[in-house]
Protein backbone atom coordinates (compact mmCIF):
# COMPACT_ATOMS: atom_id res chain seq x y z
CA UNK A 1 0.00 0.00 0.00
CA UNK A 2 3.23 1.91 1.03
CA UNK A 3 3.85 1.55 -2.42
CA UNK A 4 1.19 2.30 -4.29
CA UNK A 5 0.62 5.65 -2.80
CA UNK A 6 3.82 6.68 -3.53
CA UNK A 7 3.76 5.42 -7.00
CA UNK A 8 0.28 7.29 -7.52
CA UNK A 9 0.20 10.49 -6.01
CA UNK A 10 -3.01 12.68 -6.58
CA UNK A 11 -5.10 9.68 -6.32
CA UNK A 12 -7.30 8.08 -3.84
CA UNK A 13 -5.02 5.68 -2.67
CA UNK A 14 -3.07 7.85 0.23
CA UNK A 15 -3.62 11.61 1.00
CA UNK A 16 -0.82 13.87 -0.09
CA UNK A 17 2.71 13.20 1.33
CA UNK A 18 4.29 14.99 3.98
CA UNK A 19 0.19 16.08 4.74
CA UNK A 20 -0.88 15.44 8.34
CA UNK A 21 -3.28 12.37 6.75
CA UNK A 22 -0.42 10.51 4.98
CA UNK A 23 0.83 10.45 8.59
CA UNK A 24 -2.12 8.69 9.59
CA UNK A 25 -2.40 6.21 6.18
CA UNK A 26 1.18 5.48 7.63
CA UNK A 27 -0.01 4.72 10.95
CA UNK A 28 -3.50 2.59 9.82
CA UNK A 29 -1.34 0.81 7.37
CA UNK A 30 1.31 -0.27 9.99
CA UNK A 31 -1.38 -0.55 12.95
CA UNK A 32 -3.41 -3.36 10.60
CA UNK A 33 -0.01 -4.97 9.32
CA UNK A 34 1.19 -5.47 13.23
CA UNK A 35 -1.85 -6.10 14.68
CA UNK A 36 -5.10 -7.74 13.05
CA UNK A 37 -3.26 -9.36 10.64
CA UNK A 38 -0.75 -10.50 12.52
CA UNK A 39 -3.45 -12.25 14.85
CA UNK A 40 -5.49 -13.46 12.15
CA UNK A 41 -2.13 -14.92 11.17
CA UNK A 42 -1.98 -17.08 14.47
CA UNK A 43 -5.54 -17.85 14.05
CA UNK A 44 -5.55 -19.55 10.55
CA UNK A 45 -1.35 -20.77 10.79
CA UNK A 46 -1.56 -22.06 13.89
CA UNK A 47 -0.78 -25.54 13.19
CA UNK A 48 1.95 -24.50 11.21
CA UNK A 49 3.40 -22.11 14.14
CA UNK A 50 3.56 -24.54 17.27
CA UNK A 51 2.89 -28.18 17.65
CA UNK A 52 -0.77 -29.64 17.94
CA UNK A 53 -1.29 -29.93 21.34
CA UNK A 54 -0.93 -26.05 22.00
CA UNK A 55 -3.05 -24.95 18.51
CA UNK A 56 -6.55 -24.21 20.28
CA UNK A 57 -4.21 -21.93 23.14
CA UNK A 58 -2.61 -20.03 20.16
CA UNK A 59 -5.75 -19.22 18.54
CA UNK A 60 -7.53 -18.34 21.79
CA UNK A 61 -5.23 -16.12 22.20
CA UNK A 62 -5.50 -14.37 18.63
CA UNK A 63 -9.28 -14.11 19.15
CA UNK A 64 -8.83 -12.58 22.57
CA UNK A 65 -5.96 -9.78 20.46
CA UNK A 66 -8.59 -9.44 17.65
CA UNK A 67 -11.68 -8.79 20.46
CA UNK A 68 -9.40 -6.35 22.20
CA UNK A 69 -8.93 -4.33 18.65
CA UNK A 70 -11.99 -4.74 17.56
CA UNK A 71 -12.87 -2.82 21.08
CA UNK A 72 -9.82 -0.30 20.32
CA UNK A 73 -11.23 0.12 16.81
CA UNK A 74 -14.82 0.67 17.39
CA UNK A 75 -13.49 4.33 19.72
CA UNK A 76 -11.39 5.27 17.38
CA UNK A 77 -14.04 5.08 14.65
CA UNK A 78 -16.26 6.86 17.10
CA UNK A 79 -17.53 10.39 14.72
CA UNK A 80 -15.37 9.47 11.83
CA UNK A 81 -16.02 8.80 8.25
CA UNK A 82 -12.75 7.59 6.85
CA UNK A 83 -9.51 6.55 8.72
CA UNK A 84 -6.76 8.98 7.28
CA UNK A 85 -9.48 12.16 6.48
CA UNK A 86 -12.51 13.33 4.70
CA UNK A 87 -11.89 10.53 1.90
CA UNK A 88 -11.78 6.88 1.62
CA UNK A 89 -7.48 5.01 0.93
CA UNK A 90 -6.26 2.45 0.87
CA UNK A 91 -5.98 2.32 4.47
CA UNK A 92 -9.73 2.07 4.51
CA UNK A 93 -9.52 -0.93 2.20
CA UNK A 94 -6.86 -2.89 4.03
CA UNK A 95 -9.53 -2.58 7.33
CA UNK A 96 -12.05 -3.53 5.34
CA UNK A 97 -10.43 -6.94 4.19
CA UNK A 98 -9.48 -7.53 7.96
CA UNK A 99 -12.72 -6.83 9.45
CA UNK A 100 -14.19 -9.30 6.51
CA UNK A 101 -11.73 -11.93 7.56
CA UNK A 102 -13.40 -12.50 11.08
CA UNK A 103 -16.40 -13.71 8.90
CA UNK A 104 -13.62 -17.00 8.83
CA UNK A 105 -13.98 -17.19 12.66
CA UNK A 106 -16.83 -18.56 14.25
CA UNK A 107 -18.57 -16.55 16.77
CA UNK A 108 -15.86 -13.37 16.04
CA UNK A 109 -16.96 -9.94 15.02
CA UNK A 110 -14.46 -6.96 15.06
CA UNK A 111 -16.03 -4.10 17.06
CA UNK A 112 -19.50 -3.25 16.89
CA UNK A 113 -21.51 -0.80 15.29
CA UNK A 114 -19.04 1.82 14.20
CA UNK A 115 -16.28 -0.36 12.52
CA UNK A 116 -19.95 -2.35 10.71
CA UNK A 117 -20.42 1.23 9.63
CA UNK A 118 -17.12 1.92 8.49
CA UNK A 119 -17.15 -1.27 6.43
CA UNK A 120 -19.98 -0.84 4.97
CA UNK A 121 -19.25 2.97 3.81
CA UNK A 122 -16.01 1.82 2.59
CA UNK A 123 -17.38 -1.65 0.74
CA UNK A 124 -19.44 0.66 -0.99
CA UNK A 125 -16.94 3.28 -2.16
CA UNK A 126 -17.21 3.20 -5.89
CA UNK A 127 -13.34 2.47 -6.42
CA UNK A 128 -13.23 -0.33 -3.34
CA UNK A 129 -16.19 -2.26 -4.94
CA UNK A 130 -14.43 -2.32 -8.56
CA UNK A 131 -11.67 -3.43 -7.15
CA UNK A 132 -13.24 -6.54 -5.74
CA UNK A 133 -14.84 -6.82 -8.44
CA UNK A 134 -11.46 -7.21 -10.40
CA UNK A 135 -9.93 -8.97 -7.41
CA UNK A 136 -12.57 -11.64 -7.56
């Protein structure tokens, strides 16, 4: 995503660089890299990660890290449209897909009625639905 934004300035996919909301794309990007991803990682590689007796403790533990952000998420999307500003990134993509991917886990949802907002808004963003259109 990193990439991208630099490789396409003046689009949608990061604000400006060196803007105070390329700061935050910088900090949403890393924040979902290191931290719902990185559980959902431990979730679905678990076996792969440690041996089979200690799987179900490893992913108990990523749900319990993925309930905890989903908490941390739903205040910080408290009164906000879009992550990095007044306009959907990349940013709000990469949330999207991560939120999506508790859909995989039984009985998890990430945060509650302001991150289902936020998905929603952002699933319906004109460029984010052609794009999973084309991903698909």
């Amino acid at each position: 995503l990193e990439h991208l934004a630099d490789r396409f300035p003046g689009t949608d996919v990061a604000p400006p660089a060196g803007s105070p909301e390329r700061v935050r794309f910088h900090f949403w990007v890393a924040w979902i890299s290191n931290n719902p991803m990185a559980a959902f990682y431990r979730w679905f590689k678990a076996d792969a990660m440690i041996d089979a007796a200690h799987v179900e403790a490893l992913q108990a533990g990523a749900i319990r890290n993925l309930e905890g952000q989903g908490r941390w998420l739903e205040e910080q999307l408290a009164g906000r449209e879009w992550l990095c500003g007044d306009r959907c990134t990349a940013a709000d993509a990469f949330l999207l897909e991560m939120v999506g991917w508790a859909g995989f886990v039984e009985g998890l949802v990430l945060g509650g009625p302001n991150v289902a907002a936020h998905a929603a808004r952002t699933a319906a963003h004109p460029a984010v639905a052609r794009a999973r259109v084309d991903e698909d």
